[in-house]
Protein backbone atom coordinates (compact mmCIF):
# COMPACT_ATOMS: atom_id res chain seq x y z
CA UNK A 1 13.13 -11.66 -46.77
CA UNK A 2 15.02 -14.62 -48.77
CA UNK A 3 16.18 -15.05 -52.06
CA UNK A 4 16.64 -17.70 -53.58
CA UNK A 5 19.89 -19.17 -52.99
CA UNK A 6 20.59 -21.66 -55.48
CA UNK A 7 22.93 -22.04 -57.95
CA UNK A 8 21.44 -21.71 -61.42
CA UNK A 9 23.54 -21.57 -64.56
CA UNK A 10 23.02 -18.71 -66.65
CA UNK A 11 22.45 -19.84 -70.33
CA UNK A 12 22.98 -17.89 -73.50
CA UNK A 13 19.68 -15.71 -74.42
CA UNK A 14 19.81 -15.31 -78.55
CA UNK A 15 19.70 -11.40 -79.40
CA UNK A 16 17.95 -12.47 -83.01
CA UNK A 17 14.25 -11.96 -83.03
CA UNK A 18 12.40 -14.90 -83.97
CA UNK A 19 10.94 -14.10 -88.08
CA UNK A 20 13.71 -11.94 -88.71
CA UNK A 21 15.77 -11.94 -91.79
CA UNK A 22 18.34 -13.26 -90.25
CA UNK A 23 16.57 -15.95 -89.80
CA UNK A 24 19.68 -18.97 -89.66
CA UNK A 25 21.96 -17.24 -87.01
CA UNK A 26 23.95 -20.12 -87.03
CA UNK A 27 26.14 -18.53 -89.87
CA UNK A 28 25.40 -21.30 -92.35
CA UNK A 29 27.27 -20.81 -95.74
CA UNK A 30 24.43 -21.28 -97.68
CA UNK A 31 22.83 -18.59 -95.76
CA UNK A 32 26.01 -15.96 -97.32
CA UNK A 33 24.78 -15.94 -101.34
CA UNK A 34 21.32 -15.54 -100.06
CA UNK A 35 22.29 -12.34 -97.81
CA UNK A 36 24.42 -10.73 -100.80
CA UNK A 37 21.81 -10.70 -103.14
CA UNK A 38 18.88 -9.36 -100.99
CA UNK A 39 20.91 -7.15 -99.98
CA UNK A 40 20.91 -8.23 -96.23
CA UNK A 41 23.94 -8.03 -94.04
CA UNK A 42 25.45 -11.44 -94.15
CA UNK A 43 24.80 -13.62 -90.46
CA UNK A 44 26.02 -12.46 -87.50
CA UNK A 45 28.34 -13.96 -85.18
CA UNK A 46 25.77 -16.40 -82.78
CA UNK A 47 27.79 -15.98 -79.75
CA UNK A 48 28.10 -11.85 -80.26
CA UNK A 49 24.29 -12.03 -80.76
CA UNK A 50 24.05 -13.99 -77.70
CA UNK A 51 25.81 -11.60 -75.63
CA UNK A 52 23.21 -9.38 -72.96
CA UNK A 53 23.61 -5.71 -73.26
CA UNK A 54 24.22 -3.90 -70.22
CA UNK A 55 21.00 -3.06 -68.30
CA UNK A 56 22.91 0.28 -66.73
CA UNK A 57 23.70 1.11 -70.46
CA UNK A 58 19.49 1.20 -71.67
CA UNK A 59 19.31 3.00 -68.49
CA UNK A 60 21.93 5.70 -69.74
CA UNK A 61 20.19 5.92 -72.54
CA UNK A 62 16.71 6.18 -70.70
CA UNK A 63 18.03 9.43 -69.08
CA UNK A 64 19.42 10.89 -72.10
CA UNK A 65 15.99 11.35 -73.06
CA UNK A 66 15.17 13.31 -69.67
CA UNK A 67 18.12 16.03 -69.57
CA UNK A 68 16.65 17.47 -66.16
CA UNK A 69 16.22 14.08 -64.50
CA UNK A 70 19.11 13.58 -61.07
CA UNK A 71 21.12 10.59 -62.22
CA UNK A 72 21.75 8.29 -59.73
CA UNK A 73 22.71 5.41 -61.60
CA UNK A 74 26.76 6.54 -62.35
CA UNK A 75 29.43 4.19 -60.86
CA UNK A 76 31.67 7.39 -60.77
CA UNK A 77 33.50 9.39 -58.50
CA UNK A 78 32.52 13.45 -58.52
CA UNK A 79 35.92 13.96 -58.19
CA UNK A 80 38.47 14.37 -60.68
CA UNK A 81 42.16 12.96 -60.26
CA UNK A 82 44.30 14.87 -58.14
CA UNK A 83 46.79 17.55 -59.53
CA UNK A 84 49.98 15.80 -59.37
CA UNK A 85 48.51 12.86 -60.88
CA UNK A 86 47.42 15.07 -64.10
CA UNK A 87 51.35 16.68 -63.82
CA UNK A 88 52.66 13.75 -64.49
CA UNK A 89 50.82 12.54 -67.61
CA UNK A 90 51.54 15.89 -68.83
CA UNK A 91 55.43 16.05 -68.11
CA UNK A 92 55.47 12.04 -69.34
CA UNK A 93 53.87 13.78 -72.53
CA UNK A 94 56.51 16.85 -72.47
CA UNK A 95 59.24 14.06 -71.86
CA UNK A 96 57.89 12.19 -75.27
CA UNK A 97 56.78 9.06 -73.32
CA UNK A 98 54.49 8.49 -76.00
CA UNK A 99 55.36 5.41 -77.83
CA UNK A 100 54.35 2.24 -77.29
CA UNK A 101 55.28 0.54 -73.80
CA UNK A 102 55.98 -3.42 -73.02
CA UNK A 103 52.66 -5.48 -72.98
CA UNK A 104 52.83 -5.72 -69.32
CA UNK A 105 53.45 -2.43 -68.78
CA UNK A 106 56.23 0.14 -68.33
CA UNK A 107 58.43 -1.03 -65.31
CA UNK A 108 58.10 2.29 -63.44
CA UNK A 109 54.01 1.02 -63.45
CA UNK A 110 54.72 -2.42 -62.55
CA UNK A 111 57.02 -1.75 -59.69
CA UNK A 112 54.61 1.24 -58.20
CA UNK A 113 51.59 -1.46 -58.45
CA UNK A 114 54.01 -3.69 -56.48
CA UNK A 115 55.00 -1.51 -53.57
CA UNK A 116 51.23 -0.27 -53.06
CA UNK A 117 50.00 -3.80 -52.73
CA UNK A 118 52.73 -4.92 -50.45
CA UNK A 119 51.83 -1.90 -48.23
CA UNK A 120 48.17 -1.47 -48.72
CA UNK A 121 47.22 -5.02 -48.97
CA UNK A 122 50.23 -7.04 -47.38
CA UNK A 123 50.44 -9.58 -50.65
CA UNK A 124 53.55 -9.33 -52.43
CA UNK A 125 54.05 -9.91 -56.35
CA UNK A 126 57.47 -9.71 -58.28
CA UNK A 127 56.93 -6.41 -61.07
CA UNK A 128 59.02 -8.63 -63.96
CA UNK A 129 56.35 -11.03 -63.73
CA UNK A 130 53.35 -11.29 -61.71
CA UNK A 131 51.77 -7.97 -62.57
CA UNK A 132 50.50 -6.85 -65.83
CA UNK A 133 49.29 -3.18 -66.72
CA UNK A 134 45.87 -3.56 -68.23
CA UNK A 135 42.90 -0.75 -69.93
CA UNK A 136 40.89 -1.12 -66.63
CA UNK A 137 39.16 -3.61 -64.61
CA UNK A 138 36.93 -4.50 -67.43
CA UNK A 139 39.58 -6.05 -69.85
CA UNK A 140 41.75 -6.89 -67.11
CA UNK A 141 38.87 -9.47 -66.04
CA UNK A 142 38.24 -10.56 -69.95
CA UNK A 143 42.13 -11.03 -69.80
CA UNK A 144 41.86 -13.44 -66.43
CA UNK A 145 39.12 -15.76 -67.96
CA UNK A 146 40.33 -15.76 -71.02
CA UNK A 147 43.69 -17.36 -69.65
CA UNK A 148 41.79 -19.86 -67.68
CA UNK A 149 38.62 -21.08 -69.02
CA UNK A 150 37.84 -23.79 -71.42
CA UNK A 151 35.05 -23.59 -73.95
CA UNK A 152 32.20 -25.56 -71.44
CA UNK A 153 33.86 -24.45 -67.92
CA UNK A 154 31.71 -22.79 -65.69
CA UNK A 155 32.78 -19.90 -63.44
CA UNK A 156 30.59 -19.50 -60.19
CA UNK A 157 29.34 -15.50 -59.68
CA UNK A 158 27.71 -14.47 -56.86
CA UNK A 159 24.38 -13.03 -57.65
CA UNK A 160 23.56 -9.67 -58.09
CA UNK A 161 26.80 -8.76 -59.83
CA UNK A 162 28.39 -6.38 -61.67
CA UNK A 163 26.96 -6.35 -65.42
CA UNK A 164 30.24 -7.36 -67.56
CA UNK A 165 30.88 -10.77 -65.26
CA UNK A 166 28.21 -13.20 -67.46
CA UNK A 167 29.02 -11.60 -70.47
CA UNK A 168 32.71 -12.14 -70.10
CA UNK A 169 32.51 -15.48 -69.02
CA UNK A 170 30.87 -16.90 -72.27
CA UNK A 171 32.97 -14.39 -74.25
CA UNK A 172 35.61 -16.90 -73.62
CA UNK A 173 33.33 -19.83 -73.97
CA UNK A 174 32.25 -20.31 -70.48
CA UNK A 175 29.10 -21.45 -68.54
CA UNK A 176 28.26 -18.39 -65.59
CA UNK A 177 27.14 -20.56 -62.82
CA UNK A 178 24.96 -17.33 -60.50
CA UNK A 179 24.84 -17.67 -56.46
CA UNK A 180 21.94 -15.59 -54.81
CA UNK A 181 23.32 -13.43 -51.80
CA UNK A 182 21.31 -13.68 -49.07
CA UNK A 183 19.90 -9.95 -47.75
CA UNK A 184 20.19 -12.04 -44.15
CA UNK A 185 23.48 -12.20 -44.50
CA UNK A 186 24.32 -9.06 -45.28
CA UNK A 187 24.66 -9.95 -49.11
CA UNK A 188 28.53 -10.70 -48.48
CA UNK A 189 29.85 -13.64 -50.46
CA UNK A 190 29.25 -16.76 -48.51
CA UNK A 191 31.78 -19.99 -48.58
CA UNK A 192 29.12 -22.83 -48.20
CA UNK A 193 27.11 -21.20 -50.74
CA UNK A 194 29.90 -21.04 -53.04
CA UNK A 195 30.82 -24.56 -52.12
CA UNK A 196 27.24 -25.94 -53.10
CA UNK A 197 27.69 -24.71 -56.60
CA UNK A 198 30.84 -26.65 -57.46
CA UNK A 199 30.60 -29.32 -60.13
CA UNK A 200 33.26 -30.99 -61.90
CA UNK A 201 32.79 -28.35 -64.22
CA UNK A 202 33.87 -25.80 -62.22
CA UNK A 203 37.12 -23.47 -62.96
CA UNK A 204 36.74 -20.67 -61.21
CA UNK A 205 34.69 -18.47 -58.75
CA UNK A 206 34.60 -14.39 -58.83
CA UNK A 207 35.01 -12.72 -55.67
CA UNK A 208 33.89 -9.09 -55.66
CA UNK A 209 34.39 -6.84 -52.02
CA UNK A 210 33.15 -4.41 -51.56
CA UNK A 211 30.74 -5.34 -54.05
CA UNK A 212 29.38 -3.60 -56.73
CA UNK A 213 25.77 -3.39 -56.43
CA UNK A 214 25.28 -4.01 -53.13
CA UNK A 215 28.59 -2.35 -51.35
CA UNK A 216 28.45 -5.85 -49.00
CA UNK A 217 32.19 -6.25 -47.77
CA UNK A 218 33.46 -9.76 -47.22
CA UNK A 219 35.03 -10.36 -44.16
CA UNK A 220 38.69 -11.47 -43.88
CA UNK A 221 37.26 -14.73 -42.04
CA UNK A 222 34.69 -15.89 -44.47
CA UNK A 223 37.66 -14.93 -47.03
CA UNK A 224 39.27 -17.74 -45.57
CA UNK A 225 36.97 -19.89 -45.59
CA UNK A 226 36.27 -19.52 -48.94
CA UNK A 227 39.95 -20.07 -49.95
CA UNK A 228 39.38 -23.24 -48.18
CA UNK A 229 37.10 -24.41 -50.46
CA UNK A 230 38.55 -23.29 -53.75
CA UNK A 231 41.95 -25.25 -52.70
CA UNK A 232 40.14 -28.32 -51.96
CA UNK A 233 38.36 -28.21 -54.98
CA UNK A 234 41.32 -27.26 -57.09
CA UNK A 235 39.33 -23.87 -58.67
CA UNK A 236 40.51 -20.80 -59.26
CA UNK A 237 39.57 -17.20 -57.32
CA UNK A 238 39.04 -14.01 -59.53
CA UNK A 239 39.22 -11.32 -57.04
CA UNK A 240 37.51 -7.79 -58.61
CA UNK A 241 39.41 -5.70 -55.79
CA UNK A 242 38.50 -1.66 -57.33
CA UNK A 243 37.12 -0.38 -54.39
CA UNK A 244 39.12 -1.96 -51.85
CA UNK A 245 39.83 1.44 -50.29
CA UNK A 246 36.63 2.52 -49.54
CA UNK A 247 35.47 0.34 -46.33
CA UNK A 248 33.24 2.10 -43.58
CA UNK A 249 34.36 0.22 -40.40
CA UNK A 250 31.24 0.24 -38.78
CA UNK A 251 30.98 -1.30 -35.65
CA UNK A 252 27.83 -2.97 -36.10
CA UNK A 253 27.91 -4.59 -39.62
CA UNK A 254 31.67 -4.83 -39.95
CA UNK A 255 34.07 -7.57 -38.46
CA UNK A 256 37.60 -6.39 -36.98
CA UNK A 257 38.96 -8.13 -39.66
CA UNK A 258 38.34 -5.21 -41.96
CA UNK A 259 40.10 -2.47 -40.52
CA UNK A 260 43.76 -1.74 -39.94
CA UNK A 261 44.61 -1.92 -36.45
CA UNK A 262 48.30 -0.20 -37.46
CA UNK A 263 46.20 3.22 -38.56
CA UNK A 264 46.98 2.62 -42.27
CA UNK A 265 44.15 2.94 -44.65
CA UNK A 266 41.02 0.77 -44.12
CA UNK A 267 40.97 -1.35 -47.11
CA UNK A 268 38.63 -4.92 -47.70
CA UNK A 269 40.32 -7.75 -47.50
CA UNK A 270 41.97 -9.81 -50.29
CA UNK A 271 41.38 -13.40 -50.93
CA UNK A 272 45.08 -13.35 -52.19
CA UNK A 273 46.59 -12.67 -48.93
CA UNK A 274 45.29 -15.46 -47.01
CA UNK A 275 48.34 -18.24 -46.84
CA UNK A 276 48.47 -20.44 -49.91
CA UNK A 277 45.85 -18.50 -52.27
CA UNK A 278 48.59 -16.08 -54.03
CA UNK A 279 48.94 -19.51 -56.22
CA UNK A 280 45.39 -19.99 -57.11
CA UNK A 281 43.86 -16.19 -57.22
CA UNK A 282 44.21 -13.57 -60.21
CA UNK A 283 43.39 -10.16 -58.61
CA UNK A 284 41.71 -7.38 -60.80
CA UNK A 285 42.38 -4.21 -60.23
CA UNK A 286 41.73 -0.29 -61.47
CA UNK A 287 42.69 3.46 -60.62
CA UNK A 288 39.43 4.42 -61.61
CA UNK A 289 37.37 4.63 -58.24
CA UNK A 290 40.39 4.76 -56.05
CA UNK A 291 41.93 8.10 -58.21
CA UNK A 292 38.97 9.34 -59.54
CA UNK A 293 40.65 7.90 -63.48
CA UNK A 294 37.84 6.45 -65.18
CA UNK A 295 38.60 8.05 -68.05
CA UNK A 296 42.32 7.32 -67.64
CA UNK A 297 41.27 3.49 -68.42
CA UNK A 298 44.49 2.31 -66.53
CA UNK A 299 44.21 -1.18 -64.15
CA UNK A 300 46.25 -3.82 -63.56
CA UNK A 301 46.55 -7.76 -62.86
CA UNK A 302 48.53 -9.30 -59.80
CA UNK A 303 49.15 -13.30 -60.36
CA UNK A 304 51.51 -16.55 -60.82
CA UNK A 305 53.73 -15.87 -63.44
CA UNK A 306 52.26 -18.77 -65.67
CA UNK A 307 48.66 -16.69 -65.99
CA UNK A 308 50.95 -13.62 -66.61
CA UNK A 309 52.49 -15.08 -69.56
CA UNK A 310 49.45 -15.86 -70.76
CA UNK A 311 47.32 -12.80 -70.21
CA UNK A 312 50.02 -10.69 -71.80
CA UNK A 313 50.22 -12.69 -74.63
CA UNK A 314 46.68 -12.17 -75.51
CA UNK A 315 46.75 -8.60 -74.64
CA UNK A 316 49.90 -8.13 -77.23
CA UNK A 317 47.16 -9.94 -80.01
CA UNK A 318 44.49 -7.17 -78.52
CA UNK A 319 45.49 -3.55 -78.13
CA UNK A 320 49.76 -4.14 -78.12
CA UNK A 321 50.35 -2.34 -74.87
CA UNK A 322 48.48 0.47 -72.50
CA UNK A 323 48.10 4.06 -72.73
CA UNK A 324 51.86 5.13 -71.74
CA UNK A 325 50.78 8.63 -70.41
CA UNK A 326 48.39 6.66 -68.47
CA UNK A 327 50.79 4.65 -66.81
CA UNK A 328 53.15 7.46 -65.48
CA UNK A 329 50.32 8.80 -64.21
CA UNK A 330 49.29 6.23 -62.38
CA UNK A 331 53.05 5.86 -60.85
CA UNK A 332 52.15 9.42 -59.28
CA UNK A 333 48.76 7.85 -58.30
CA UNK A 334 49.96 4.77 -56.46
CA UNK A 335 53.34 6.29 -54.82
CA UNK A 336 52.14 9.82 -53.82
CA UNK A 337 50.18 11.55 -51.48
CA UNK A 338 47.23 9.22 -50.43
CA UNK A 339 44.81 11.78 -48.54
CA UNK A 340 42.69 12.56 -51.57
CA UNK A 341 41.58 9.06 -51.64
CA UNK A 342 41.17 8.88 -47.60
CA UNK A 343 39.00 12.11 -48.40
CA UNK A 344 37.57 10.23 -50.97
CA UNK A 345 36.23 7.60 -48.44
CA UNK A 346 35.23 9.82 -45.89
CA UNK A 347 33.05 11.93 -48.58
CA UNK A 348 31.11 8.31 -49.39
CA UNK A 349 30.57 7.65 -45.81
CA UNK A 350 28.59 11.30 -45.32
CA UNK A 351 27.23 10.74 -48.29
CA UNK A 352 25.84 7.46 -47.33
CA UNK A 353 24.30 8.69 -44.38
CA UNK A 354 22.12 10.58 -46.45
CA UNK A 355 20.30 7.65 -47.79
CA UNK A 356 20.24 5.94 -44.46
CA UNK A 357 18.67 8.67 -43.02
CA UNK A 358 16.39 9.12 -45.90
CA UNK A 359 15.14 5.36 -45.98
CA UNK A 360 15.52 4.88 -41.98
CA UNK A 361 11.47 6.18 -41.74
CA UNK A 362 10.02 4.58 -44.68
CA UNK A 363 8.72 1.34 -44.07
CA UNK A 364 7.80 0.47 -47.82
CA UNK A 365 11.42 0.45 -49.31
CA UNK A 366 14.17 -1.69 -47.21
CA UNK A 367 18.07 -1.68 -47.50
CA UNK A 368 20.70 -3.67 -46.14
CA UNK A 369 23.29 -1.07 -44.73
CA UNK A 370 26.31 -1.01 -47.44
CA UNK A 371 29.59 -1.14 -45.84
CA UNK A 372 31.86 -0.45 -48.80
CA UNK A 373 32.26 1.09 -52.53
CA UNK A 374 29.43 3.98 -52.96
CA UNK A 375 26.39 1.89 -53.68
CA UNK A 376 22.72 1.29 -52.05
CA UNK A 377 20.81 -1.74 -53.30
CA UNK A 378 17.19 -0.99 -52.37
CA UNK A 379 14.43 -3.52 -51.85
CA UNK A 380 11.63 -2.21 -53.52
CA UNK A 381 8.97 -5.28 -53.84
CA UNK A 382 6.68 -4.13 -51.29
CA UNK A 383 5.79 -1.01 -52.98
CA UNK A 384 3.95 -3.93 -55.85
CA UNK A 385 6.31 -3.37 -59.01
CA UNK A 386 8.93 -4.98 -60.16
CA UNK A 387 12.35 -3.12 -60.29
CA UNK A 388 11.87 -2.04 -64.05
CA UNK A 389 8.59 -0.63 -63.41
CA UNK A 390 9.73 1.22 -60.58
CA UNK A 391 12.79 2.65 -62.38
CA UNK A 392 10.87 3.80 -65.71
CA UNK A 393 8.15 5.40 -63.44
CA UNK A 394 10.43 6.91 -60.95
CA UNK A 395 12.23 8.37 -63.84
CA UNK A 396 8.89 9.68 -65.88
CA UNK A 397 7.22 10.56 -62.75
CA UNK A 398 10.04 12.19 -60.59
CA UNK A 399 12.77 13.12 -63.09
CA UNK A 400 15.46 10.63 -61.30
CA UNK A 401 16.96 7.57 -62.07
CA UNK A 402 18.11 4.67 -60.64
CA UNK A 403 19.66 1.18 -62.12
CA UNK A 404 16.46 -1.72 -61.81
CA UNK A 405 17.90 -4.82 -59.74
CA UNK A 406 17.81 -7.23 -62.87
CA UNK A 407 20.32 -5.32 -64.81
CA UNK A 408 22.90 -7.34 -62.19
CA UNK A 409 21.38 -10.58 -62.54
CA UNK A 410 18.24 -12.70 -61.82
CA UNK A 411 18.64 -12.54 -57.85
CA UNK A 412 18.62 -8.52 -58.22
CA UNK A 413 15.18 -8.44 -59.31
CA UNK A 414 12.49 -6.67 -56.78
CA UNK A 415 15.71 -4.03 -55.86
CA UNK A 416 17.38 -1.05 -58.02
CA UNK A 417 20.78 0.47 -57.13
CA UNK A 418 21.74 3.72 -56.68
CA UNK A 419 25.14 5.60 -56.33
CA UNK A 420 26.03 7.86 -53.63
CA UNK A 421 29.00 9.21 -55.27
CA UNK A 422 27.52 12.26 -57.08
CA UNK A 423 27.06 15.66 -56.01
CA UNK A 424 25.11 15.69 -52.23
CA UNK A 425 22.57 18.14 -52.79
CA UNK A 426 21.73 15.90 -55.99
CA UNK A 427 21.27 13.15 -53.49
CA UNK A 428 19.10 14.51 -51.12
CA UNK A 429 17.03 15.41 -53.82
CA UNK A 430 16.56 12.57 -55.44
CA UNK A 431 16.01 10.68 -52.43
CA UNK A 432 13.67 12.59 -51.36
CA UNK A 433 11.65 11.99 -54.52
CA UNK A 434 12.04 8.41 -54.29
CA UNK A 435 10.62 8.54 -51.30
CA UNK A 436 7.46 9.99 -51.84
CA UNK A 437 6.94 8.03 -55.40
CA UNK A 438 7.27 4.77 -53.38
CA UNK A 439 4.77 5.79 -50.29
CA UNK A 440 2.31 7.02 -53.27
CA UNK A 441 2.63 3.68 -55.14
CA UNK A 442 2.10 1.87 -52.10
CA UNK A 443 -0.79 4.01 -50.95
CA UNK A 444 -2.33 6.55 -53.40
CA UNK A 445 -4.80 8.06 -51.37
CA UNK A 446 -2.73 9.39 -48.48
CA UNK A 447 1.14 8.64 -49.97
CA UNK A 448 2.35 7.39 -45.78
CA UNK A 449 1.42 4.03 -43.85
CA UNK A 450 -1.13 3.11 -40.80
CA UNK A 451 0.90 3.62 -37.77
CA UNK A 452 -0.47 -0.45 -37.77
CA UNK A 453 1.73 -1.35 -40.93
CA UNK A 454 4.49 -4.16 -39.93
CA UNK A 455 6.77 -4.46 -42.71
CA UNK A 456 8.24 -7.27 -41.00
CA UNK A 457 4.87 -9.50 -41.49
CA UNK A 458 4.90 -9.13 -45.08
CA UNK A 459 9.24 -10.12 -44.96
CA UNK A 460 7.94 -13.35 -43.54
């Protein structure tokens, strides 16, 4: 099983429908008087209506139409944040920390976000000015790119990826330059691969491990190497770090590299700690997976001062500062008690051993082993639809839903993710329906395979 692992760039698809009123989206002036008097919304802005829309968002709204359906699409923890985390937005609120904070963030954040990464991830950043509170990992990565790429630069993203990266790149006027992982290699981020994509276009590459929707975790190793090749080339790295604490270990997919031989947490390895990248990477980074705070919308940014200075001068231009209650909370978050998040990790790993035992027998769906985050990616071609079909008839047919492959990029079609981070019995559930939708696609008479059936002659 191969896909295709050349670079393509991703161009601009225009959102207008060909024959509709808004027929000149170029926003032509002489289009404006026109508009007015027909009473037509004047043009809209080309490069909005050029923007995709999230394929996990028309999924959302799919399942909203199916209220009994088992969601397995959610990129959310089950848990909530942990009590003292909660106690200290409320006694920030009590306290009347409620007015607006610097654009970087309140120094209590800033020095917190410091200490955990020195001990958790052994790279070191100065809090006055190398780390930046931010609304999540979302903005936080709109933030890096807009700081660093010119209108016509592209940015390499390994392919399948998380929904938001092409978007955001030609937000700020960039070209998204999309790398196929390779199944064979475990879908981790590969430095030749990244290497063969380089123009003289080329600003910047995003790293994502664990990855988000495959749950491949780069090795510290091939982190190197690929460091390597972004100083030679003189690019930038844009490291999307927000599940760096939840990292399996296994023996058998996992290098040493990714485990703490000092008995601290297991976390993924950072491009930013290998020697000479602190310079050259800007690392992303949320409480939302690691605390269970999505709704807290609290992240941050580690880099050189000079992308600082920049990022927080757009941010003052975009929202002013962060949620302040959000930020003493996630001072409790980073510099308290840690186990909830180890508990965290090992509630993914049992409850990704239900889906490896649920797909270990069934010889029409295939799945690289995750080894991070809380995400299968499921190879579904062999049952003969393609990943949309699958997920609009697994979700009519069986009441559950799952994410189709293309809704993370060209090289994710033929697979659809699902997350393990919901509620188990949910899980086994909806596995088990999966299962039995894909045998009966595959064979509708008896719904299981010849004892003959070699799925690894129709890989070839």
């Amino acid at each position: 099983m191969v896909v295709q692992s050349s670079a393509t760039v991703s161009e601009p698809k225009s959102a207008v429908t060909p024959g509709a009123s808004l027929g000149k989206a170029s926003g032509e002036a002489s289009d404006a008087p026109a508009a007015a008097a027909s009473g037509v919304n004047p043009p809209l802005s080309p490069a909005a209506l050029a923007i995709p829309r999230s394929g996990i968002r028309d999924v959302f709204d799919r399942v909203e139409q199916v209220p009994d359906a088992i969601s397995l699409t959610v990129g959310e923890p089950s848990a909530t944040a942990a009590p003292h985390i909660v106690e200290a937005a409320c006694e920030a609120a009590r306290a009347g920390h409620t007015r607006y904070t610097n654009v970087l963030g309140i120094p209590e954040y800033r020095r917190a976000v410091a200490e955990y990464s020195a001990r958790v991830k052994g790279i070191s950043y100065d809090p006055e000015c190398e780390i930046q509170a931010v609304d999540g990992a979302t903005i936080g990565l709109y933030l890096a790119l807009a700081a660093i790429v010119a209108p016509g630069d592209e940015v390499i993203i390994p392919s399948p990826y998380f929904t938001s990266y092409d978007a955001e790149v030609m937000l700020v006027g960039g070209r998204p330059v999309t790398v196929a992982l390779r199944p064979e290699n475990g879908m981790r981020i590969n430095a030749a691969d990244i290497e063969a994509a380089i123009t003289p276009r080329t600003r910047a590459v995003i790293i994502n491990s664990p990855g988000n929707p495959t749950g491949a975790v780069t090795s510290a190793a091939e982190m190197a190497r690929i460091a390597e090749v972004c100083t030679r080339h003189g690019i930038w790295a844009i490291a999307d770090e927000v599940y760096h604490p939840f990292v399996f270990g296994d023996d058998d997919v996992c290098d040493d590299d990714v485990r703490n031989a000092d008995g601290k947490p297991v976390v993924a390895p950072s491009i930013a700690a290998v020697p000479g990248m602190k310079e050259r990477t800007i690392v992303v980074e949320s409480l939302s997976k690691t605390y269970a705070m999505t709704g807290w919308r609290i992240g941050y940014l580690l880099a050189p001062e000079n992308v600082i200075e920049q990022t927080g001068k757009i941010a003052e231009l975009m929202h002013s500062s962060v949620n302040s209650l959000s930020q003493y909370a996630g001072v409790a978050a980073l510099t308290g008690p840690q186990n909830h998040v180890a508990a965290m990790r090992e509630e993914y790993r049992a409850k990704r051993q239900i889906v490896l035992d649920g797909l270990s027998d069934c010889p029409v769906l295939r799945l690289v082993k995750p080894q991070g985050a809380f995400y299968a990616f499921v190879d579904v071609r062999l049952t003969g639809l393609d990943s949309d079909e699958f997920s609009r008839r697994l979700l009519d047919g069986e009441r559950v839903a799952v994410v189709p492959g293309e809704a993370f990029g060209e090289a994710g079609r033929g697979f659809v993710r699902l997350s393990y981070a919901g509620d188990a019995d949910d899980l086994r559930e909806g596995i088990a329906r999966l299962l039995a939708f894909a045998e009966r696609v595959w064979n509708p008479i008896t719904g299981r395979h010849s004892a003959s059936y070699h799925p690894v002659t129709v890989m070839a």
